[in-house]
C-alpha atoms as a PDB file:
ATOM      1  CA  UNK A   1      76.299  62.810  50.591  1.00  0.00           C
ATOM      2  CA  UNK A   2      76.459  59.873  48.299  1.00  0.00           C
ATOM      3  CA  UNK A   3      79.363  57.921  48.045  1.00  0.00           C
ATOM      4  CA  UNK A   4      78.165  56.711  44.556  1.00  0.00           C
ATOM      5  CA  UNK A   5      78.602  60.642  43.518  1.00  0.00           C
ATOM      6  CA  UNK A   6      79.999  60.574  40.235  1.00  0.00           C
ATOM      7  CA  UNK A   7      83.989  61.805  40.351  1.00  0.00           C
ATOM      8  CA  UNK A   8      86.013  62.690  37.089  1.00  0.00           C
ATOM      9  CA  UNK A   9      89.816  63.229  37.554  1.00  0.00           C
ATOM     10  CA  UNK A  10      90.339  65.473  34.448  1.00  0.00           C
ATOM     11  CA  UNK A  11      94.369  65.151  33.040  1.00  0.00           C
ATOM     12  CA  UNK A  12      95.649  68.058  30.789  1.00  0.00           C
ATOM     13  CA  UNK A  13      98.625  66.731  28.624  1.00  0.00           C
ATOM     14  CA  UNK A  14     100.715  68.309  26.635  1.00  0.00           C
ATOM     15  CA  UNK A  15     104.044  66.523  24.903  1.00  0.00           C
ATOM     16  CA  UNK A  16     104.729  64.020  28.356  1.00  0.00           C
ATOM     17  CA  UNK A  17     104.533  60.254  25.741  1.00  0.00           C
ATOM     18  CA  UNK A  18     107.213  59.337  28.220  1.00  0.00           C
ATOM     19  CA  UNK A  19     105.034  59.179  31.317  1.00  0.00           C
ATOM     20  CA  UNK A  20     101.790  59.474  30.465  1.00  0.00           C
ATOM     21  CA  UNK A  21     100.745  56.030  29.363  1.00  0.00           C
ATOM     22  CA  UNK A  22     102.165  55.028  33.364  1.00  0.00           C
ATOM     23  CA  UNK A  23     100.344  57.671  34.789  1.00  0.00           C
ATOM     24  CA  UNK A  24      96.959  57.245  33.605  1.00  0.00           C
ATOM     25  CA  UNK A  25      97.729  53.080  33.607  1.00  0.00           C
ATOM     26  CA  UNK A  26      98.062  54.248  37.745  1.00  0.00           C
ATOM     27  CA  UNK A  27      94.955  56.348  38.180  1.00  0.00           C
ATOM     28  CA  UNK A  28      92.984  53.399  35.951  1.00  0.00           C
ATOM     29  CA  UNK A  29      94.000  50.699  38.721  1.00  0.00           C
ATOM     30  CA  UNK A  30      93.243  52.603  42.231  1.00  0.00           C
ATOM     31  CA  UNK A  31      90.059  54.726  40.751  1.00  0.00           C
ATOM     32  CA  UNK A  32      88.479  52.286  37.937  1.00  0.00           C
ATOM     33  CA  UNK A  33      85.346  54.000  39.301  1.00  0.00           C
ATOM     34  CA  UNK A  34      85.979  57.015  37.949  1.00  0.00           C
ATOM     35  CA  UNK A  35      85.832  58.903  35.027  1.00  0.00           C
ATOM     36  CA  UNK A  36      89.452  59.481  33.417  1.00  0.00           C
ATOM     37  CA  UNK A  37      89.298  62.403  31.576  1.00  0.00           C
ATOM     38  CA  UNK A  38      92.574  63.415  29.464  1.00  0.00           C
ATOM     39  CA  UNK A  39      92.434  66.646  27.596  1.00  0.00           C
ATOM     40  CA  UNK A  40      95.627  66.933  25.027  1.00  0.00           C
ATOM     41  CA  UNK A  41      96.926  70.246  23.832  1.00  0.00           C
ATOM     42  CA  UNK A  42      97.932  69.894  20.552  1.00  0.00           C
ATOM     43  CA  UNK A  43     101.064  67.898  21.530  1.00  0.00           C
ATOM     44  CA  UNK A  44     103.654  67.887  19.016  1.00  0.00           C
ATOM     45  CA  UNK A  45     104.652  64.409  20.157  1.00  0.00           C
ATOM     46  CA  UNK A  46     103.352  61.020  20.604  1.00  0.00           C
ATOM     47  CA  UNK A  47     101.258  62.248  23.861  1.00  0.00           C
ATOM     48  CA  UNK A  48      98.019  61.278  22.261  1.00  0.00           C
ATOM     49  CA  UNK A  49      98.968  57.862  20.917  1.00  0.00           C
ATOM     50  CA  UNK A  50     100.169  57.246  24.584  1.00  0.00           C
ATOM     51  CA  UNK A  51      97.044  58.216  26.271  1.00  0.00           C
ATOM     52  CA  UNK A  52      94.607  56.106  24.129  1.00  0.00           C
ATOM     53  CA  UNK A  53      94.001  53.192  26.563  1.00  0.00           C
ATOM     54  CA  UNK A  54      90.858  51.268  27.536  1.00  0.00           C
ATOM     55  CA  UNK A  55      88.615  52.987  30.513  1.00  0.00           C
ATOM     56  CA  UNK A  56      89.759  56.592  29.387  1.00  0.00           C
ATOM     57  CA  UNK A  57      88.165  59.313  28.034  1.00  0.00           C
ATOM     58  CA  UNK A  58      90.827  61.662  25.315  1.00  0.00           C
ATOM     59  CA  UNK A  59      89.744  64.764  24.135  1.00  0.00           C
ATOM     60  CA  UNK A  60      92.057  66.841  21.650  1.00  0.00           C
ATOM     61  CA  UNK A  61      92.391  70.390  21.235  1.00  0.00           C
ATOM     62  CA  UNK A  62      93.032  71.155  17.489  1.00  0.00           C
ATOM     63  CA  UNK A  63      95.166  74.248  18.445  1.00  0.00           C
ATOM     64  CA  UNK A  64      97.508  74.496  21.545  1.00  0.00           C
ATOM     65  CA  UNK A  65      95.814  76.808  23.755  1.00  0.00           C
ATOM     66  CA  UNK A  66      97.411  75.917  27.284  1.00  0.00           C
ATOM     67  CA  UNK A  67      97.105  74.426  30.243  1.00  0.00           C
ATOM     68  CA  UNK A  68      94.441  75.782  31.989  1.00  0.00           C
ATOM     69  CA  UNK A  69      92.231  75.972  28.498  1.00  0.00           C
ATOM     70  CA  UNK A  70      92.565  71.785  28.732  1.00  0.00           C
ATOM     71  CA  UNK A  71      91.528  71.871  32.231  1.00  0.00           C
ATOM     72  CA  UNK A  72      88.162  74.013  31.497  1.00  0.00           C
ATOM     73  CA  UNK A  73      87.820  71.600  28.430  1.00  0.00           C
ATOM     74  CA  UNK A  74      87.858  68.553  31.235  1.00  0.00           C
ATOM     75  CA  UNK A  75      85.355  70.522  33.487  1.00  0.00           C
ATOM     76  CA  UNK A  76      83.087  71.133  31.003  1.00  0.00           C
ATOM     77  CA  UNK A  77      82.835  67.447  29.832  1.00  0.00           C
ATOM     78  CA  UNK A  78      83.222  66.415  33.263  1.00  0.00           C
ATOM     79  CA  UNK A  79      79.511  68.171  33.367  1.00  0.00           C
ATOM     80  CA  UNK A  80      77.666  66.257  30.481  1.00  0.00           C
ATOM     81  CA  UNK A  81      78.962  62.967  32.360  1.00  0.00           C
ATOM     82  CA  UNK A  82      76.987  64.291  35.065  1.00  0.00           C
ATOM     83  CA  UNK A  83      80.251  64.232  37.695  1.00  0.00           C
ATOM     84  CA  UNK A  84      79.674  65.988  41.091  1.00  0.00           C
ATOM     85  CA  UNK A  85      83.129  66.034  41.712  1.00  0.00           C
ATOM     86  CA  UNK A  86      86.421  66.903  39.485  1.00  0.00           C
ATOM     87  CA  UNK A  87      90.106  66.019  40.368  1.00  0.00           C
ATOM     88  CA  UNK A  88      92.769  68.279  38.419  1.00  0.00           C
ATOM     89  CA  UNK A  89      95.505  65.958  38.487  1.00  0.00           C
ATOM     90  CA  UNK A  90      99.245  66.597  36.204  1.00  0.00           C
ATOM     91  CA  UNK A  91     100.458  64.289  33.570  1.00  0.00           C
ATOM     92  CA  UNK A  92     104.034  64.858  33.583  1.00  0.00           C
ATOM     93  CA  UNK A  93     104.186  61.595  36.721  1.00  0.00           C
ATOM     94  CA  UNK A  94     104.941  64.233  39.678  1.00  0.00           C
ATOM     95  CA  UNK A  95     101.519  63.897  41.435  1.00  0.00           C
ATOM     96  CA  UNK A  96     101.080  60.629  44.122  1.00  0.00           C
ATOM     97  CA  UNK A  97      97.732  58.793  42.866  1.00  0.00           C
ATOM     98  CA  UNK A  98      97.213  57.735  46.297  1.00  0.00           C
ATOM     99  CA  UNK A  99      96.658  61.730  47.526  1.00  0.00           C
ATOM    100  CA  UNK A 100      93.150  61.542  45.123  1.00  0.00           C
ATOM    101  CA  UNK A 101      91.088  59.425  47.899  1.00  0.00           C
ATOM    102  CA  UNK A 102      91.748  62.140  50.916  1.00  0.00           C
ATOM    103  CA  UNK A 103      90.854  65.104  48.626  1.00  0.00           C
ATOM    104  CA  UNK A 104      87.292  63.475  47.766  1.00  0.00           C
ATOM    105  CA  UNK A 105      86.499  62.229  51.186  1.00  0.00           C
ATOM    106  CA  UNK A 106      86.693  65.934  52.331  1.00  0.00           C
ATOM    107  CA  UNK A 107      84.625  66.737  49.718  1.00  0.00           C
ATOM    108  CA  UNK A 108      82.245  63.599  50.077  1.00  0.00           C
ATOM    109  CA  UNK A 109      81.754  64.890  53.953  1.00  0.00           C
ATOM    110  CA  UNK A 110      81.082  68.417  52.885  1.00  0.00           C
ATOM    111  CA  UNK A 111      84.121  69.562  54.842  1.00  0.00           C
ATOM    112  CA  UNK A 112      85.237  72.111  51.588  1.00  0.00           C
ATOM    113  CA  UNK A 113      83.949  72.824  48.217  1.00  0.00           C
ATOM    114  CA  UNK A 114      87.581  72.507  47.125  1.00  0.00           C
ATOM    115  CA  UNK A 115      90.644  70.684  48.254  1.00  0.00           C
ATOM    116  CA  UNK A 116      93.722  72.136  47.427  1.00  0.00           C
ATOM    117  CA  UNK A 117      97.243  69.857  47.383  1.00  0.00           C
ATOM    118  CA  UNK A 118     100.458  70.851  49.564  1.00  0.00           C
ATOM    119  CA  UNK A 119     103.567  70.055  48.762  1.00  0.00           C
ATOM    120  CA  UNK A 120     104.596  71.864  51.805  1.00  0.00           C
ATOM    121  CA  UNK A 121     102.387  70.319  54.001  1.00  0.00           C
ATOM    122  CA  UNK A 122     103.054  66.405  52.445  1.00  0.00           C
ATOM    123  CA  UNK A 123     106.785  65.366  50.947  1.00  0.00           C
ATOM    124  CA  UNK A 124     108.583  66.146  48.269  1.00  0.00           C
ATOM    125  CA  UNK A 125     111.293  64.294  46.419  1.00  0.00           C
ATOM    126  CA  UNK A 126     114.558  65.949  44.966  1.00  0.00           C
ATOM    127  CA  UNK A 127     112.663  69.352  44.838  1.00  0.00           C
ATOM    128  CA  UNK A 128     115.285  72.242  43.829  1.00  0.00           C
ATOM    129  CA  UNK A 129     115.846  75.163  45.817  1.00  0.00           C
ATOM    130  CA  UNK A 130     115.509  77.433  43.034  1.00  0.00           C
ATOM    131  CA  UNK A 131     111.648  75.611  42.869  1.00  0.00           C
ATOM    132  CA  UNK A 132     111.641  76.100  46.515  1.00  0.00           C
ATOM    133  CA  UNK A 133     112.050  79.807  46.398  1.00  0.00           C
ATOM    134  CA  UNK A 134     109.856  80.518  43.323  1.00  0.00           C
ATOM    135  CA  UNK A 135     106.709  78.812  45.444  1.00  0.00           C
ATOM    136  CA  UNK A 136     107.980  80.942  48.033  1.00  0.00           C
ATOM    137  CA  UNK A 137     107.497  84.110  46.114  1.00  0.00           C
ATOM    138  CA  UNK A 138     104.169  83.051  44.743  1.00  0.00           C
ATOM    139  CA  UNK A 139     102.832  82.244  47.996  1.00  0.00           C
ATOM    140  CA  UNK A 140     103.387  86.111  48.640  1.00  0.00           C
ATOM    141  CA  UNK A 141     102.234  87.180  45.320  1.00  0.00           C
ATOM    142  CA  UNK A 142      98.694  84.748  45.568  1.00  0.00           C
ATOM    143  CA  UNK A 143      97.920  86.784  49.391  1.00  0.00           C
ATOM    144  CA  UNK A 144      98.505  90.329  47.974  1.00  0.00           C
ATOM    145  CA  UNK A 145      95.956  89.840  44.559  1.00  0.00           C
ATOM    146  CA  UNK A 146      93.588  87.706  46.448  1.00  0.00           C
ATOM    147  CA  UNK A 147      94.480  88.415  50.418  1.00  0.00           C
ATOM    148  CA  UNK A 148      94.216  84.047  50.862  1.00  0.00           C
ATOM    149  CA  UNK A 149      97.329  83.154  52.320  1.00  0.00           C
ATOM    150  CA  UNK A 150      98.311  79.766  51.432  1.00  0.00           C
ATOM    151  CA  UNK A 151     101.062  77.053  52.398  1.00  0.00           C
ATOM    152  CA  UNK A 152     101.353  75.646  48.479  1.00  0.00           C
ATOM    153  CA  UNK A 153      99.503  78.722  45.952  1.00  0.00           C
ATOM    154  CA  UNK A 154     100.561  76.909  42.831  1.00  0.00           C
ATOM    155  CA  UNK A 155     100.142  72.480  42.878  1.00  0.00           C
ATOM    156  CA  UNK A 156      98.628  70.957  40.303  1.00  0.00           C
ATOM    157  CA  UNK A 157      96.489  68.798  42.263  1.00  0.00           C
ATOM    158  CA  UNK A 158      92.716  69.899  43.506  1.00  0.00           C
ATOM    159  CA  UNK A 159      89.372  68.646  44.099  1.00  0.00           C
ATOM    160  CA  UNK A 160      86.502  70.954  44.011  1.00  0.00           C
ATOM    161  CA  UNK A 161      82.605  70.205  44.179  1.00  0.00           C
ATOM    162  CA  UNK A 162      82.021  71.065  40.731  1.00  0.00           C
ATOM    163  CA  UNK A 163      77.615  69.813  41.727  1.00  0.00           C
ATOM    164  CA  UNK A 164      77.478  72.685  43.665  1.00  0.00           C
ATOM    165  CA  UNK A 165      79.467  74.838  41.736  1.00  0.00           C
ATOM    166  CA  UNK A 166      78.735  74.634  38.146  1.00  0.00           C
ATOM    167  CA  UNK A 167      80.099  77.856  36.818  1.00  0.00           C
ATOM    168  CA  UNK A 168      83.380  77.807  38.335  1.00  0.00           C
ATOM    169  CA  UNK A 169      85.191  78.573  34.653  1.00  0.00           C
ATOM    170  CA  UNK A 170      88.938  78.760  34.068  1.00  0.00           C
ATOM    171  CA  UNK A 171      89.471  81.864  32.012  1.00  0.00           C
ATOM    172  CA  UNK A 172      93.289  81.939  31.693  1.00  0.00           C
ATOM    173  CA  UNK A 173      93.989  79.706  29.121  1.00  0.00           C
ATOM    174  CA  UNK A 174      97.913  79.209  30.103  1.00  0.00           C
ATOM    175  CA  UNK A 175     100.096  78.653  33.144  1.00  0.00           C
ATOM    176  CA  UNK A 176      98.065  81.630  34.988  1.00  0.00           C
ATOM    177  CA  UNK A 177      95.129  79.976  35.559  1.00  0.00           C
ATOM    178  CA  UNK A 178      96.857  78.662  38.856  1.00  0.00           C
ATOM    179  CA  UNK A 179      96.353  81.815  40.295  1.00  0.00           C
ATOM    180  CA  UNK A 180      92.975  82.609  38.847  1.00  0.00           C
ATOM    181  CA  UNK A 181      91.554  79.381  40.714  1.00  0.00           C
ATOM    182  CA  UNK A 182      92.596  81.130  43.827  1.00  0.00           C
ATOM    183  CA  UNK A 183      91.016  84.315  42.667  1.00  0.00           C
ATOM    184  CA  UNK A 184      87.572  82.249  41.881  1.00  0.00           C
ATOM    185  CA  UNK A 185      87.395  80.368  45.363  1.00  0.00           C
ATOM    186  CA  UNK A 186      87.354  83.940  46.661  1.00  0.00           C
ATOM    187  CA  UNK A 187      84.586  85.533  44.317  1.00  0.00           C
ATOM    188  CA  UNK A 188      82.729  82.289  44.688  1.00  0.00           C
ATOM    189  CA  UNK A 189      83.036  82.288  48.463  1.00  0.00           C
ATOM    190  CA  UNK A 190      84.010  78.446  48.763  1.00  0.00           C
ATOM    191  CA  UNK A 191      85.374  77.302  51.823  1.00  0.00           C
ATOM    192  CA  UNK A 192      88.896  75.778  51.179  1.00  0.00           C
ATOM    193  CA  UNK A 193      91.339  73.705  52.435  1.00  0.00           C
ATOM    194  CA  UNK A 194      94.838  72.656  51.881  1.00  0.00           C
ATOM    195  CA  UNK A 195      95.948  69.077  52.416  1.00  0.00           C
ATOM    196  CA  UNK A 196      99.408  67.122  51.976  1.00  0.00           C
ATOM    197  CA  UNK A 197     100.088  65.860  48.642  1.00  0.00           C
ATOM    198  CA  UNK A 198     103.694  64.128  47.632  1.00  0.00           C
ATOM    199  CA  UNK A 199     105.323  65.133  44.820  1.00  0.00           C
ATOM    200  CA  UNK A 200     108.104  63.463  42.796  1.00  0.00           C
ATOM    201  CA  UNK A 201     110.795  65.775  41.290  1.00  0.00           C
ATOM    202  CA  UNK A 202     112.669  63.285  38.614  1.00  0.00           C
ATOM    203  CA  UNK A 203     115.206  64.119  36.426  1.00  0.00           C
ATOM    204  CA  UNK A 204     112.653  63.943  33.569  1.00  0.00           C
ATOM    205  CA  UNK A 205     110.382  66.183  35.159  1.00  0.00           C
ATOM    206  CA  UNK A 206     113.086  68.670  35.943  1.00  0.00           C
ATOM    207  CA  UNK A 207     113.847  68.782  32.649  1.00  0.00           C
ATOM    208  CA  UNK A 208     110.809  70.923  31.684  1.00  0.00           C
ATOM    209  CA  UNK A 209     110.835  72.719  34.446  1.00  0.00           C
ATOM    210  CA  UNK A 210     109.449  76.584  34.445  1.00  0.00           C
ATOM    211  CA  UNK A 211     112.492  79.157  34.098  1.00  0.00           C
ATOM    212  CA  UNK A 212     112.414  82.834  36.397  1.00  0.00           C
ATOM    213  CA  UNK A 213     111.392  84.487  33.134  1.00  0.00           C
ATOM    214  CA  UNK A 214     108.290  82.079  32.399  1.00  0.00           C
ATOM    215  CA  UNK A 215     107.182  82.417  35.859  1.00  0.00           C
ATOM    216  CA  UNK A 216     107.483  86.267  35.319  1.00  0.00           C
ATOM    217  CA  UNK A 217     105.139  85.678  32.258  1.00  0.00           C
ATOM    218  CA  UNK A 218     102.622  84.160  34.249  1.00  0.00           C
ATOM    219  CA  UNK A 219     102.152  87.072  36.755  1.00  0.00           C
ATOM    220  CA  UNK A 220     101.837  89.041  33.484  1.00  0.00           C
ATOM    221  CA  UNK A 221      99.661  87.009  32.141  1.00  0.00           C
ATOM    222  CA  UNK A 222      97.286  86.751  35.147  1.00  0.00           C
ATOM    223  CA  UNK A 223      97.236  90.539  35.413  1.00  0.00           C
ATOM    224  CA  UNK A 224      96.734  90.972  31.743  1.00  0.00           C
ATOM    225  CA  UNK A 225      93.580  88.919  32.014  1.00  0.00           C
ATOM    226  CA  UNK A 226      92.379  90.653  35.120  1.00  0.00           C
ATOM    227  CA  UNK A 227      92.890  93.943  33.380  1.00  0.00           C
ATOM    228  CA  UNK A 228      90.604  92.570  30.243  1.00  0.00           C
ATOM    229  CA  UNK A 229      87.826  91.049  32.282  1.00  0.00           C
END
């Protein structure tokens, strides 16, 4: 496979005008190559402002629709730039730039049509056991609607082969697409793989972390979906 295979990292962003101008100022230095793709939610902040820097492409939802809405928003313009290969990387400054280059070699090699990140597998830093435990319980919960038992069932940070697999389409337009992705690398048959990603826990990032009762929404709101389809 080419190495010259186009590659978009696609960025939803929602409300983060703290970190995101340092995040995507990161992914513009090691990966000038490829295309930056930032998809904002609606932010009710200064998110968008933030993100508008030379060598990125911004896109802006009119309405807040969610998270995994502004990642199929990415995918699908990550198509009419003609990119064989999409990176789904966060904007809230927990993901390691450095991870990206691993995830598309495998994919540049044809080892897997999509590279999913680790945390468990790589290093985290200040990661709270209540976080521990809730990945934990999803790990379980991602094996009994899907039967693919996985080290890390909910990170941010993939790579999938998006030449080969055009119609992969994120339904769930919130925090529950994270387990639909799992459910379309099964109906899809792709081969998978997990590899070790860092993440950073900070004190800002903490800050908006997810709560027992929104991660209880999102198993509602992935069987909901399922239910409708």
């Amino acid at each position: 496979m080419s190495k010259d295979a186009c590659v978009a990292i696609v960025v939803p962003l929602y409300n983060e005008e703290m970190v995101v101008g340092k995040v995507l100022q990161e992914l513009r230095e090691k990966y000038s190559e490829y295309k930056i793709i930032v998809v904002d939610d609606c932010s009710t902040d200064k998110s968008y402002e933030a993100a508008c820097l030379g060598g990125v492409y911004i896109l802006k939802h009119m309405v807040n629709l969610g998270q995994g809405a502004a990642l199929q928003t990415g995918i699908e313009f990550a198509k009419k730039l003609d990119c064989k290969y999409v990176v789904m990387f966060d904007s809230d400054g927990q993901h390691d730039p450095g991870d990206i280059a691993p995830f598309v070699e495998v994919l540049h090699e044809n080892r897997a049509d999509i590279v999913l990140g680790s945390r468990f597998l790589g290093k985290t830093e200040n990661m709270p056991v209540k976080k521990k435990y809730l990945l934990k319980l999803s790990r379980v919960f991602t094996w009994m609607s899907t039967g693919l038992w996985l080290t890390d069932s909910h990170n941010g940070l993939r790579a999938f082969n998006l030449g080969k697999f055009p119609h992969f389409e994120i339904t769930q337009n919130r925090m529950a697409h994270a387990s639909e992705i799992i459910s379309i690398i099964k109906n899809l048959k792709m081969r998978h793989v997990e590899m070790p990603c860092n993440i950073r826990y900070t004190e800002y990032s903490l800050s908006k972390g997810q709560s027992m009762w929104n991660s209880i929404n999102i198993v509602i709101d992935y069987l909901i979906g399922n239910m409708i389809k």
